[in-house]
N, C-alpha and C. Protein backbone atom coordinates (compact mmCIF):
# COMPACT_ATOMS: atom_id res chain seq x y z
N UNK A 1 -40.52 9.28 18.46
CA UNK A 1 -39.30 9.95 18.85
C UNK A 1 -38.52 10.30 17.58
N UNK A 2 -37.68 11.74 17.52
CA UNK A 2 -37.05 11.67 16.64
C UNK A 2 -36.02 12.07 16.71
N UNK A 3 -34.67 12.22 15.73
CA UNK A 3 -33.66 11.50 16.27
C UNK A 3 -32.88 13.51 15.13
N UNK A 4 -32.24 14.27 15.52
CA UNK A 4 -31.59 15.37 14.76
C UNK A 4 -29.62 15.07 15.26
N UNK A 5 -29.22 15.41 14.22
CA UNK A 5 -27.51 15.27 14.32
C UNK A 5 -27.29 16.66 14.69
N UNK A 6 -26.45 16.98 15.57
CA UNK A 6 -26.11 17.94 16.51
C UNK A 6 -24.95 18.33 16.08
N UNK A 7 -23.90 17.46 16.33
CA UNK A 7 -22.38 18.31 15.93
C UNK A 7 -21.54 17.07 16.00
N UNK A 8 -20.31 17.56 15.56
CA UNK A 8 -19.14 16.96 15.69
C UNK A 8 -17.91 17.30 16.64
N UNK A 9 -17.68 16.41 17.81
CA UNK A 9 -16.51 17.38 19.07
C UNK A 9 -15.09 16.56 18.48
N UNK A 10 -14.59 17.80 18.51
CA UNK A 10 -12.48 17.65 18.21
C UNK A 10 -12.46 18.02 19.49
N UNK A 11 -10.84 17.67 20.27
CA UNK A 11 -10.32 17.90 21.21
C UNK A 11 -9.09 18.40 20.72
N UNK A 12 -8.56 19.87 21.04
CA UNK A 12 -7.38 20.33 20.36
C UNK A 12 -6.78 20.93 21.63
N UNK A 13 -5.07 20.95 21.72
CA UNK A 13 -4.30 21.19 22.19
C UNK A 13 -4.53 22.46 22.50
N UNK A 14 -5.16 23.48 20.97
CA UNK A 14 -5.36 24.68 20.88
C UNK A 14 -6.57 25.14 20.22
N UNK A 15 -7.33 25.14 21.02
CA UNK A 15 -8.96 25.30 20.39
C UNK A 15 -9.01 26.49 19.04
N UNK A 16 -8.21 27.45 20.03
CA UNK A 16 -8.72 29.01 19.38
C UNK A 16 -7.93 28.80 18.05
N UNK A 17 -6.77 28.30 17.76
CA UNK A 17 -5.84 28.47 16.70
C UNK A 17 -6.80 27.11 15.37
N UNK A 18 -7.23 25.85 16.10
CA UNK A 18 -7.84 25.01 15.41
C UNK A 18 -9.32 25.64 14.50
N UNK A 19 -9.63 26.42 15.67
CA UNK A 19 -11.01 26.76 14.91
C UNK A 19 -10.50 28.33 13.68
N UNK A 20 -9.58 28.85 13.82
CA UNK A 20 -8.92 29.69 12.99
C UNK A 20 -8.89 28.65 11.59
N UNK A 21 -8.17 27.71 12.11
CA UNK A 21 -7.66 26.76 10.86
C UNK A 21 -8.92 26.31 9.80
N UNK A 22 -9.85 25.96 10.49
CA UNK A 22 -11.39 25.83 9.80
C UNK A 22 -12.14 26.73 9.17
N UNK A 23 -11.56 28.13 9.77
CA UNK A 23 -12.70 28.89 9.18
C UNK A 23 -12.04 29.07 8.06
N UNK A 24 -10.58 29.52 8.21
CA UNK A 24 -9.36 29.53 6.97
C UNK A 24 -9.29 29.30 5.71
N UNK A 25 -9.47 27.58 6.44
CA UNK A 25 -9.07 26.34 5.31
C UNK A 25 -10.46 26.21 4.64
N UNK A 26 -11.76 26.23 5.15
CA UNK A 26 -12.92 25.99 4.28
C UNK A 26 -14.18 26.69 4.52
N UNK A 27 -13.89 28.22 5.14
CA UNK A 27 -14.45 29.19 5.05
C UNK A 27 -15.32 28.55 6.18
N UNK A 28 -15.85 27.85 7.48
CA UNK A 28 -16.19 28.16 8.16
C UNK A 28 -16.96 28.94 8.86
N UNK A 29 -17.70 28.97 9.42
CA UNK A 29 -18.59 30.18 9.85
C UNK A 29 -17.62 29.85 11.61
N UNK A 30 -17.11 31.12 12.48
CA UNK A 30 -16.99 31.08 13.80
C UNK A 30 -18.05 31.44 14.43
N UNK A 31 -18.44 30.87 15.53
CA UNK A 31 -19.63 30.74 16.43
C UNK A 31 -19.05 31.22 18.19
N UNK A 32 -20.37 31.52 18.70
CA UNK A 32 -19.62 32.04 19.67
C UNK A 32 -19.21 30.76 20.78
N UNK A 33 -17.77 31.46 21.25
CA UNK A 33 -17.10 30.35 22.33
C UNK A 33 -17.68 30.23 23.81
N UNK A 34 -17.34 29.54 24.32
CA UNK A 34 -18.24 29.56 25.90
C UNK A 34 -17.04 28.20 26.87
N UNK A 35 -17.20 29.02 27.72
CA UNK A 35 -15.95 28.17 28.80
C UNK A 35 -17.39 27.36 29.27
N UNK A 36 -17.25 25.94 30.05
CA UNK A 36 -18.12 25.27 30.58
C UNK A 36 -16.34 24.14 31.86
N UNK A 37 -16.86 24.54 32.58
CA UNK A 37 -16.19 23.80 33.74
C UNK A 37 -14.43 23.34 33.91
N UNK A 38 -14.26 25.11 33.15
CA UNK A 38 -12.68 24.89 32.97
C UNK A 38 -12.26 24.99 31.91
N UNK A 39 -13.51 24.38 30.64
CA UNK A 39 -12.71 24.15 29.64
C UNK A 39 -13.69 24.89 28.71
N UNK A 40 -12.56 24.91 27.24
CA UNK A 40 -13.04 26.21 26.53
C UNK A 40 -13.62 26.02 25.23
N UNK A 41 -15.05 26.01 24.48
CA UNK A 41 -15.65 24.94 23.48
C UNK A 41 -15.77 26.27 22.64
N UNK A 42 -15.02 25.94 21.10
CA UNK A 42 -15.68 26.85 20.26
C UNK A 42 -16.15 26.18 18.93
N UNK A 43 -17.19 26.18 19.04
CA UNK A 43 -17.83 25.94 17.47
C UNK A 43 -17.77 26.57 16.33
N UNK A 44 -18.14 25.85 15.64
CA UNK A 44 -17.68 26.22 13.92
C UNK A 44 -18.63 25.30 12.75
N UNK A 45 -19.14 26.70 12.25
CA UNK A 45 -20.16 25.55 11.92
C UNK A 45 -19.80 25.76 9.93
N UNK A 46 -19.85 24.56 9.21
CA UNK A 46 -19.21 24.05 7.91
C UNK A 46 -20.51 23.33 6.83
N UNK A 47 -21.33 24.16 6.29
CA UNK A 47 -22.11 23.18 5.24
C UNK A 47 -23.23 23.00 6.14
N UNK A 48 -23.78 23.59 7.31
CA UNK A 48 -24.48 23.34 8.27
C UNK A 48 -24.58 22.31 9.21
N UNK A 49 -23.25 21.84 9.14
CA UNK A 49 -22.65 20.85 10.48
C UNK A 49 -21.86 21.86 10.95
N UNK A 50 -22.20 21.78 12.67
CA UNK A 50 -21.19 22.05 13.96
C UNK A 50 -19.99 21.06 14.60
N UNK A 51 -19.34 21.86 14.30
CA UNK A 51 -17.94 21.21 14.69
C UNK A 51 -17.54 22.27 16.17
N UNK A 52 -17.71 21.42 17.08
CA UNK A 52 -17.57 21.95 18.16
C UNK A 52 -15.82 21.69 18.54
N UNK A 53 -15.27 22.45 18.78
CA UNK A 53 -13.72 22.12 19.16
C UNK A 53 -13.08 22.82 20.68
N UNK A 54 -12.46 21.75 21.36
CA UNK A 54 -12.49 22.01 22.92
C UNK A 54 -11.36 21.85 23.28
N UNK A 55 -10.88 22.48 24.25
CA UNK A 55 -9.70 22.29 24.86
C UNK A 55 -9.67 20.77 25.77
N UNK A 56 -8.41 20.28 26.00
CA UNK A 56 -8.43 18.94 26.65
C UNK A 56 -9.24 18.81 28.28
N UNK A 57 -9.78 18.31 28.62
CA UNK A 57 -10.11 18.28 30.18
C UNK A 57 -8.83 18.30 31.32
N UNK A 58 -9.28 19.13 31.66
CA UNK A 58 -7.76 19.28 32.68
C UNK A 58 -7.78 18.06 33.90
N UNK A 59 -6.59 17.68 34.14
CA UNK A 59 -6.72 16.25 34.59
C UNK A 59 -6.98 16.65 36.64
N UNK A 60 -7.04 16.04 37.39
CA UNK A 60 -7.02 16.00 38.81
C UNK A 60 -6.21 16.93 39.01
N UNK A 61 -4.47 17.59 38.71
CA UNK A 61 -4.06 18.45 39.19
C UNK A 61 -4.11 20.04 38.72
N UNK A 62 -5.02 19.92 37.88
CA UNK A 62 -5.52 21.03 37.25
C UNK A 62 -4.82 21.60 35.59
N UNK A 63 -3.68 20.59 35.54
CA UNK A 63 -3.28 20.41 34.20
C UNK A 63 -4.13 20.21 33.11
N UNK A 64 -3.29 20.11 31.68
CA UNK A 64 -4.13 19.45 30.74
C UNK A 64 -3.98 18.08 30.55
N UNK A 65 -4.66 17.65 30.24
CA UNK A 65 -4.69 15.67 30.15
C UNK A 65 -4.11 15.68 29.04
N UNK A 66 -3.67 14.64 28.51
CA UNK A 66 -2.92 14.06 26.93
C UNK A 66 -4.19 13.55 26.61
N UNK A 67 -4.23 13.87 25.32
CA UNK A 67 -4.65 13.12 24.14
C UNK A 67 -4.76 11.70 23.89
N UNK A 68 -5.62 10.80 23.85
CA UNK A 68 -5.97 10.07 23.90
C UNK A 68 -4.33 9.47 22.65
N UNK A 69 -4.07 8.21 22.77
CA UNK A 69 -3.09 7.80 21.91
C UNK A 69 -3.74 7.14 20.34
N UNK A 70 -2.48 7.41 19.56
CA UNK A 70 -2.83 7.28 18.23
C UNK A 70 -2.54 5.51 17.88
N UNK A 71 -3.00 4.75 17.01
CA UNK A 71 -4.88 4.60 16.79
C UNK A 71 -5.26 4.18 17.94
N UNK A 72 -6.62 4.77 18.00
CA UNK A 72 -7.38 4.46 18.82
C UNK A 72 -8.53 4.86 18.48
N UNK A 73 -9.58 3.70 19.25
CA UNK A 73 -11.18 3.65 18.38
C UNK A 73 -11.86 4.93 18.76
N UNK A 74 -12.76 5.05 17.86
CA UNK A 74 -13.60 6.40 17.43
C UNK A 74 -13.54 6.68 16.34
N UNK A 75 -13.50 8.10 16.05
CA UNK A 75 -13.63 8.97 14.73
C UNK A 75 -12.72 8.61 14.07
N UNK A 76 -13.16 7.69 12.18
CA UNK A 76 -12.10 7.54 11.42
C UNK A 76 -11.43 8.71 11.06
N UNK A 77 -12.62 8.82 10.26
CA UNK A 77 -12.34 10.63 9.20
C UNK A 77 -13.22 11.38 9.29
N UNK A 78 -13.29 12.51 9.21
CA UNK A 78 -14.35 13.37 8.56
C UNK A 78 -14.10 13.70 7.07
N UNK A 79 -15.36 13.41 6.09
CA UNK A 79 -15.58 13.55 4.68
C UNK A 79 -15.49 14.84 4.10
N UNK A 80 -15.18 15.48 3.57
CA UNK A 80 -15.49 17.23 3.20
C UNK A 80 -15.47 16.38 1.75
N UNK A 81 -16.46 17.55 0.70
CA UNK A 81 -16.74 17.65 -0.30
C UNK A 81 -15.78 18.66 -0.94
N UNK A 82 -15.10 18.72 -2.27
CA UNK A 82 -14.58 19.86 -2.86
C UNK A 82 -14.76 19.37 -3.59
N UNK A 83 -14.46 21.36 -4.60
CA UNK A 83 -14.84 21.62 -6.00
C UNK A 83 -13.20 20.94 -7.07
N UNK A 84 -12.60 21.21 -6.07
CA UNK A 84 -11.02 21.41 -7.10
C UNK A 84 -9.97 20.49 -6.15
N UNK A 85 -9.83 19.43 -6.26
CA UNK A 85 -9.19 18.42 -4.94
C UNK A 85 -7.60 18.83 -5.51
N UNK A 86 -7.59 19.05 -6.16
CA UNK A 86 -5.75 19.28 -6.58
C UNK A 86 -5.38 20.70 -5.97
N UNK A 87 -6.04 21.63 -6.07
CA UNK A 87 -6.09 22.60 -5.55
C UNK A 87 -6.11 22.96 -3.56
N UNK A 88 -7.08 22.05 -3.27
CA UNK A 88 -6.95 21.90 -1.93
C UNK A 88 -5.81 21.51 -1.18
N UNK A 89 -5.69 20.01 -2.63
CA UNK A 89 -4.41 19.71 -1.70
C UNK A 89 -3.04 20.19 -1.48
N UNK A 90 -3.03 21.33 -2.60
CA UNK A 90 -2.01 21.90 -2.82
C UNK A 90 -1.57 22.99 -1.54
N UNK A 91 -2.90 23.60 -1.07
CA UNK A 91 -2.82 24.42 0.05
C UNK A 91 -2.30 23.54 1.24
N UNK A 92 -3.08 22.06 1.59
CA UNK A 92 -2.48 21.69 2.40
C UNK A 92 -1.05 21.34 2.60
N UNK A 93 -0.35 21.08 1.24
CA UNK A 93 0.83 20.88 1.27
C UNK A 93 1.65 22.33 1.63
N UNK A 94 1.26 23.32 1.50
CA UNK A 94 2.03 24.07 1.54
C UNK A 94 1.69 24.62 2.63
N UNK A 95 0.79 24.25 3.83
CA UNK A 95 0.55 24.49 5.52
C UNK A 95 1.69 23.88 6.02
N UNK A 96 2.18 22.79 5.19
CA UNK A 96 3.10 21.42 5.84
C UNK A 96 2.04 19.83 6.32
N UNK A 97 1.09 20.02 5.98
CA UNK A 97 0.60 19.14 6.47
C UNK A 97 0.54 17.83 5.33
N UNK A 98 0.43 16.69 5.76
CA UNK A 98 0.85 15.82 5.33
C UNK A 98 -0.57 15.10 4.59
N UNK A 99 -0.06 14.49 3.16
CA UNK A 99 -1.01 13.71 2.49
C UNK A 99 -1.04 12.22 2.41
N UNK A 100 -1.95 11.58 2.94
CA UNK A 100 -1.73 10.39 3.53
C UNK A 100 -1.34 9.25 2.38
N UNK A 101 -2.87 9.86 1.05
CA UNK A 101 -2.96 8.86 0.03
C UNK A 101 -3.85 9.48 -0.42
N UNK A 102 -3.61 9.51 -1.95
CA UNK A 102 -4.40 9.67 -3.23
C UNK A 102 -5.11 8.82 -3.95
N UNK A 103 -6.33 8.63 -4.40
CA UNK A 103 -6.89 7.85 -5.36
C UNK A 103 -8.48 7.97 -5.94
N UNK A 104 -8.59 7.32 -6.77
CA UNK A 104 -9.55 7.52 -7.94
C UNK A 104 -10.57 6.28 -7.91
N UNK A 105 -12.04 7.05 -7.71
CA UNK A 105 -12.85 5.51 -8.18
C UNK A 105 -13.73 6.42 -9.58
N UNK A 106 -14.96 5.53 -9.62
CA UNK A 106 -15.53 6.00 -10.95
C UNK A 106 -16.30 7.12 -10.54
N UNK A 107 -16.49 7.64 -9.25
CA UNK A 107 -17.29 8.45 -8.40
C UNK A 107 -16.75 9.54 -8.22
N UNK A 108 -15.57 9.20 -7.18
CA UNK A 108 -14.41 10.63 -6.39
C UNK A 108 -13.18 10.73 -7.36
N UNK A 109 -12.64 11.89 -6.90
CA UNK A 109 -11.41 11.78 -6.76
C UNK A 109 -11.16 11.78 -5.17
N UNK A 110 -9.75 11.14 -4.64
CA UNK A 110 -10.08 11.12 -3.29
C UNK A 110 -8.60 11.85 -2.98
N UNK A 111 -8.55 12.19 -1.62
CA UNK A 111 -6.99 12.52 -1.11
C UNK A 111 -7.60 12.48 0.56
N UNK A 112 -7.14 11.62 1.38
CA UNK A 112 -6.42 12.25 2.89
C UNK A 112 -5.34 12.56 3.19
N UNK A 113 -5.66 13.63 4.04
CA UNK A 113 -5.04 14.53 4.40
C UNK A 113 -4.78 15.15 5.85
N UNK A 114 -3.75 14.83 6.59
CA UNK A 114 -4.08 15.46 7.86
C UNK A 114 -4.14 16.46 8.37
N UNK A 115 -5.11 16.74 9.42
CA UNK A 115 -5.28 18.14 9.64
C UNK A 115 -5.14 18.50 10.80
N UNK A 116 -5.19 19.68 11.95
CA UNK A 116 -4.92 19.59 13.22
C UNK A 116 -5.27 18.70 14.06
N UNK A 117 -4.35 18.45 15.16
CA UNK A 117 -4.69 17.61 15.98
C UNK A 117 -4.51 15.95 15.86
N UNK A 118 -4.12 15.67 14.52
CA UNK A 118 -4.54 14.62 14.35
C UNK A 118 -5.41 13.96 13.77
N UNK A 119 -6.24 14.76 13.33
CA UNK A 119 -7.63 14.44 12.76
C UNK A 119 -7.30 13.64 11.12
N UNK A 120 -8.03 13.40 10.61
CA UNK A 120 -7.99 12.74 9.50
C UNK A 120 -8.90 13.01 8.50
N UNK A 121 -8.82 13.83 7.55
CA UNK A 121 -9.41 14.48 6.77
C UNK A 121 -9.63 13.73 4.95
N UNK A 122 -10.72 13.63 4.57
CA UNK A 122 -11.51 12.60 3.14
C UNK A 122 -11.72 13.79 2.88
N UNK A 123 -10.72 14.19 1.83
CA UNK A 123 -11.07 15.42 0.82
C UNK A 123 -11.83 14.74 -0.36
N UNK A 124 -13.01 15.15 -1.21
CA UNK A 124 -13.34 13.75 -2.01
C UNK A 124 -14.08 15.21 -3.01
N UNK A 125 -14.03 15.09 -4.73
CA UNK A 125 -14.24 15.99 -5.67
C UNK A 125 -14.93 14.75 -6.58
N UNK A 126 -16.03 15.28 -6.62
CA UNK A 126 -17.03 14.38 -7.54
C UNK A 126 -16.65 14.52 -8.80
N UNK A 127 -16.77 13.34 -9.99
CA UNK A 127 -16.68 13.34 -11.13
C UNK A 127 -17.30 13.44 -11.47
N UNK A 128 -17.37 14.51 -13.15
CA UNK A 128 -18.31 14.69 -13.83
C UNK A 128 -19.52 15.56 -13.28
C-alpha cells in the first residue's frame, strides 16, 4: 500500500477573498472552485501542495456554523519557505496583520505571522 499527501483544508469565513490572499501573498496558482453540498471549496495550489479552502458548513438552519474556538487541537502552523523574511514580513505588516514572534537559530531565520482566518503562518529564510 502506498500512502501520497493530498492537500491541506482551511475553513474561511470567506473562501473566495482567502484564496485571493494566497495567490497574492505567495503567488499561488488558483484552481478551479466547485460547490459540493452547499458549500464552496477552492483550491490553491503553492510549491505543489493543495491548499484547499472552504466555506464553513452551514449548520441545521441553513446558516453558517462558527469556527471552531481559538486554541484548539489540530493544525499548529503551516511552514512556508522564503527568500527575503524581512521583506515578507514587511508586506505582512503593512496588510495589518500581526507578527507573533521573531527569531534566529543557526539554520532559519524565523517570523510567525498571522494570516487569514486565523491560521498561523512559519515564515522561515534559510541561512547561508
Amino acid at each position: 500500500m502506498t500512502y501520497h499527501f493530498d492537500h491541506v483544508h482551511l475553513v474561511s469565513r470567506h473562501p473566495r477573498d482567502s484564496a485571493r490572499w494566497w495567490v497574492e501573498t505567495f503567488g499561488a496558482e488558483l484552481l478551479p472552485e466547485a460547490e459540493i453540498r452547499g458549500i464552496l471549496f477552492i483550491p490553491v495550489l503553492l510549491d505543489g501542495v493543495k491548499i484547499t479552502i472552504s466555506g464553513p458548513r452551514p449548520s441545521p438552519a441553513g446558516e453558517a456554523s462558527e469556527a471552531a474556538p481559538v486554541p484548539h487541537y489540530g493544525l499548529e502552523h503551516l511552514g512556508i519557505r522564503v527568500d527575503d523574511l524581512d521583506a515578507v514580513v514587511a508586506r505582512f505588516a503593512a496588510q495589518g496583520l500581526e507578527v507573533y514572534e521573531r527569531r534566529e537559530s543557526p539554520l532559519f531565520k524565523v517570523a510567525f505571522v498571522a494570516g487569514p482566518d486565523g491560521l498561523c503562518l512559519e515564515l522561515m529564510e534559510p541561512r547561508g
